[in-house]
C-alpha atoms as a PDB file:
ATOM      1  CA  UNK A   1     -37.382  17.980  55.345  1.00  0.00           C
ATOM      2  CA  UNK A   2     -34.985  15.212  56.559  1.00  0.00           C
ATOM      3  CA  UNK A   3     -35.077  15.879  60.451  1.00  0.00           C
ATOM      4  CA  UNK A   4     -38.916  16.156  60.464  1.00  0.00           C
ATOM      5  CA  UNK A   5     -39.077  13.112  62.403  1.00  0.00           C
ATOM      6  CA  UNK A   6     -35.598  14.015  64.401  1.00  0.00           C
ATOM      7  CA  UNK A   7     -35.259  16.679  67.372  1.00  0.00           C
ATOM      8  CA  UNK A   8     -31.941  17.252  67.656  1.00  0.00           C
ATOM      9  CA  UNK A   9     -31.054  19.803  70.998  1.00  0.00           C
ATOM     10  CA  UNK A  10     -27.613  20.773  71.139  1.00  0.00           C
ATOM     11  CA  UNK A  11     -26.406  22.236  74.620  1.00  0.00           C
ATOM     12  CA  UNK A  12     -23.212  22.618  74.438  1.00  0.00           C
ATOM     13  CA  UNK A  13     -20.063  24.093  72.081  1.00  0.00           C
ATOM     14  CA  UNK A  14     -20.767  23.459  68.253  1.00  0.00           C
ATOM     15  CA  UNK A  15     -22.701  20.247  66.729  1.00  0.00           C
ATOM     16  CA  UNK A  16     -22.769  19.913  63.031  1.00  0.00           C
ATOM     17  CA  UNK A  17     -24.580  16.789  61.169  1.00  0.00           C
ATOM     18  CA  UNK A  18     -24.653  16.231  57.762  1.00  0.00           C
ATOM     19  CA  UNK A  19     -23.383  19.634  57.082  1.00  0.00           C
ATOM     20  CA  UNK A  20     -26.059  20.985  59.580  1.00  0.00           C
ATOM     21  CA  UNK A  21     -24.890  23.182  62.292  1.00  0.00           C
ATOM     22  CA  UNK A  22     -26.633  23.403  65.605  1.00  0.00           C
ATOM     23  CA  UNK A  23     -25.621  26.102  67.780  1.00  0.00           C
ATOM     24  CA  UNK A  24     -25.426  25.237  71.578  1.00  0.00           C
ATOM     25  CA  UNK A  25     -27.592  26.821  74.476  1.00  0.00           C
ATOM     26  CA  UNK A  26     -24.184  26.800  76.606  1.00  0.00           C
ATOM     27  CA  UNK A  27     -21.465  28.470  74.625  1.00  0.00           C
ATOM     28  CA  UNK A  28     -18.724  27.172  76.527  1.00  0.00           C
ATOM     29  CA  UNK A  29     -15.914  25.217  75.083  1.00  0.00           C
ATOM     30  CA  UNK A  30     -15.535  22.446  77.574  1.00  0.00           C
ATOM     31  CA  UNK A  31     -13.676  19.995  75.549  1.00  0.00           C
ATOM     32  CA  UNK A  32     -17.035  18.386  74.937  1.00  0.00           C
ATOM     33  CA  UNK A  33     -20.117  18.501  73.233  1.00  0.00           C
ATOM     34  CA  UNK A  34     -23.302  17.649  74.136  1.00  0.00           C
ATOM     35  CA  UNK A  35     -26.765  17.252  72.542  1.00  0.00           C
ATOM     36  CA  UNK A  36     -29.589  15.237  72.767  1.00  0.00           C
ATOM     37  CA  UNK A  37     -31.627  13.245  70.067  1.00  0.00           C
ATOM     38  CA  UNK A  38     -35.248  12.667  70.664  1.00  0.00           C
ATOM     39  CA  UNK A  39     -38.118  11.398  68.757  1.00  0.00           C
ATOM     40  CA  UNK A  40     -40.365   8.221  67.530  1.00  0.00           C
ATOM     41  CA  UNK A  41     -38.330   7.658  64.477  1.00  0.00           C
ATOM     42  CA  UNK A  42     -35.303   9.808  65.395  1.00  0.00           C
ATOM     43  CA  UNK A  43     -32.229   8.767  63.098  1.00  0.00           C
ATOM     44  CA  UNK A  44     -28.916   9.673  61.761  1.00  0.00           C
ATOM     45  CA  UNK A  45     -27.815   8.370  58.685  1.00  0.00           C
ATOM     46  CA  UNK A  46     -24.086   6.996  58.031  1.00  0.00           C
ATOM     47  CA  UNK A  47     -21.161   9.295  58.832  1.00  0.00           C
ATOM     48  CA  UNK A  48     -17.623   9.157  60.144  1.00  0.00           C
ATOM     49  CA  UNK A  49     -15.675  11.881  62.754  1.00  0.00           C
ATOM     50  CA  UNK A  50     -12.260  12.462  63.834  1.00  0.00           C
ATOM     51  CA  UNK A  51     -13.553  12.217  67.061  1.00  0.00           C
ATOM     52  CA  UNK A  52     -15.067   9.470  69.570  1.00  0.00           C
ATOM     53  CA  UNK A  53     -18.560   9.835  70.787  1.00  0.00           C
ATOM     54  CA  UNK A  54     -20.535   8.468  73.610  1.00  0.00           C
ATOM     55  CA  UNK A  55     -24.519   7.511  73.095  1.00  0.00           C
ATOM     56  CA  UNK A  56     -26.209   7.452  76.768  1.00  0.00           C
ATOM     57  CA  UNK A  57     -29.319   5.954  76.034  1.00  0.00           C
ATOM     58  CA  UNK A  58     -32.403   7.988  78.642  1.00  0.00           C
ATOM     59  CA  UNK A  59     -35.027   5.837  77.316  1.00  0.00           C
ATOM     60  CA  UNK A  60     -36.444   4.300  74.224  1.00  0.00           C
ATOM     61  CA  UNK A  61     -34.455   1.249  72.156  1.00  0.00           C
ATOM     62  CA  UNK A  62     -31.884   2.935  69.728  1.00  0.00           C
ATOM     63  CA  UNK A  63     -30.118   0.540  67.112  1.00  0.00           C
ATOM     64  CA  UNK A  64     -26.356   1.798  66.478  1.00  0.00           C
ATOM     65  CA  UNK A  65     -24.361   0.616  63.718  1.00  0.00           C
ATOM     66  CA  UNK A  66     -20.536   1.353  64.150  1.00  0.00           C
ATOM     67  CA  UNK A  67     -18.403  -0.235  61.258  1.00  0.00           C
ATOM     68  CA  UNK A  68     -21.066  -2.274  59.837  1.00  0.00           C
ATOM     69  CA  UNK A  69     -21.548  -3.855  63.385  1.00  0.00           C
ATOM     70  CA  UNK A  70     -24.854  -3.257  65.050  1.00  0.00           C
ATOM     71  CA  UNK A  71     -26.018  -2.987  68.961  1.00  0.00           C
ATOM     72  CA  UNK A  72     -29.327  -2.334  70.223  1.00  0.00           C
ATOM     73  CA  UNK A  73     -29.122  -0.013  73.607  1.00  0.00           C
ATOM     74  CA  UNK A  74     -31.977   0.658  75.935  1.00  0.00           C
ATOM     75  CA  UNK A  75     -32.613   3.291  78.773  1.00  0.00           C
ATOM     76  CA  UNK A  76     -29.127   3.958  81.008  1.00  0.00           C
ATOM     77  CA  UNK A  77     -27.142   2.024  78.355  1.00  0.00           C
ATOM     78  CA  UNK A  78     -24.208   3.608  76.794  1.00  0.00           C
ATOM     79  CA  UNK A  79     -22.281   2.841  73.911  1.00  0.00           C
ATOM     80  CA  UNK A  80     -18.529   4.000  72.570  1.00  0.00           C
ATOM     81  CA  UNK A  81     -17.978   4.874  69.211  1.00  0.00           C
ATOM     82  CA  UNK A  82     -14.315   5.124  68.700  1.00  0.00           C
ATOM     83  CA  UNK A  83     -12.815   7.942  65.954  1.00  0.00           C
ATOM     84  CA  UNK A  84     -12.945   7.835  62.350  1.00  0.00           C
ATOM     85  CA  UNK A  85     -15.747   5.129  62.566  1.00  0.00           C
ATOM     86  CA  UNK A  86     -18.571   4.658  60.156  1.00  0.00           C
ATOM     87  CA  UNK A  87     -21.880   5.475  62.610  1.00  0.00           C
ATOM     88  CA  UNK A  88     -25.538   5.029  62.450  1.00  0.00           C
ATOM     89  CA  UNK A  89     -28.044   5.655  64.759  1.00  0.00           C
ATOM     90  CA  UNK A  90     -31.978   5.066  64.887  1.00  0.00           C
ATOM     91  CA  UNK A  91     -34.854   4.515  67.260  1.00  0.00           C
ATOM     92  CA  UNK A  92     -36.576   1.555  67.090  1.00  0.00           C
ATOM     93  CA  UNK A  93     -38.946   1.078  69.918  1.00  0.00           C
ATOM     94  CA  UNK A  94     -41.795   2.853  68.630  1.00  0.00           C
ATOM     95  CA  UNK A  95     -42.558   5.139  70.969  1.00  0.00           C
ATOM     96  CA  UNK A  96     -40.390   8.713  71.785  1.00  0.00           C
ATOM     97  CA  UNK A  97     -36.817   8.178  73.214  1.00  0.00           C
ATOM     98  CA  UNK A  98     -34.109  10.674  74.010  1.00  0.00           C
ATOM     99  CA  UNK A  99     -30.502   9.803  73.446  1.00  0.00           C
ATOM    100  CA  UNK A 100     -27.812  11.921  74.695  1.00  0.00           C
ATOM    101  CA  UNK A 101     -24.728  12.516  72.221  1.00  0.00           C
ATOM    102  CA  UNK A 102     -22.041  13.321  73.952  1.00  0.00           C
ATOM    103  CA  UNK A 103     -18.653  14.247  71.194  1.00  0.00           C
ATOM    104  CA  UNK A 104     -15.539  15.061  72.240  1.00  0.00           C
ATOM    105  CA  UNK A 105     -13.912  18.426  71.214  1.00  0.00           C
ATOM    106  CA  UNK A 106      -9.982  18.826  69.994  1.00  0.00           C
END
């Protein structure tokens, strides 16, 4: 499967990827989501929200594309995608990071 190198933890109110839904250990609805990506080769591929997103970066190197413009973020880094972007996201360092996602709600 797809997410076999991915670990996607999704803490709070509703996170969907890909059309994969991730229910939250914290039902609330905050106005927020939040989840965290982890892995050695974690990734997303390409997609595109209504919404804006923040990537807070707890350790590893994660390369982020955002409109065909790319960034490469290490540990206490954070990066702003705005809405209706075209977003990527993938760890490159090599060794396990943890990235939070944090997505806001309407």
């Amino acid at each position: 499967q797809h997410y076999n190198s991915n670990s996607i933890i999704n803490y709070i109110d509703q996170f969907q990827i890909h059309e994969q839904q991730f229910e939250p250990h914290i039902p609330h609805q905050t106005g927020f989501g939040l989840a965290l990506l982890r892995g050695i080769k974690a990734h997303i591929h390409p997609y595109s929200l209504d919404c804006s997103e923040v990537y807070l970066c707890l350790d590893g190197e994660w390369k982020i594309t955002c409109d065909e413009q790319k960034v490469v973020i290490g540990p206490r880094d954070i990066f702003s995608v705005p809405k209706n972007s075209l977003r990527s996201v993938r760890q490159v360092s090599g060794v396990e990071g943890n990235l939070y996602i944090i997505r806001q709600k309407n």
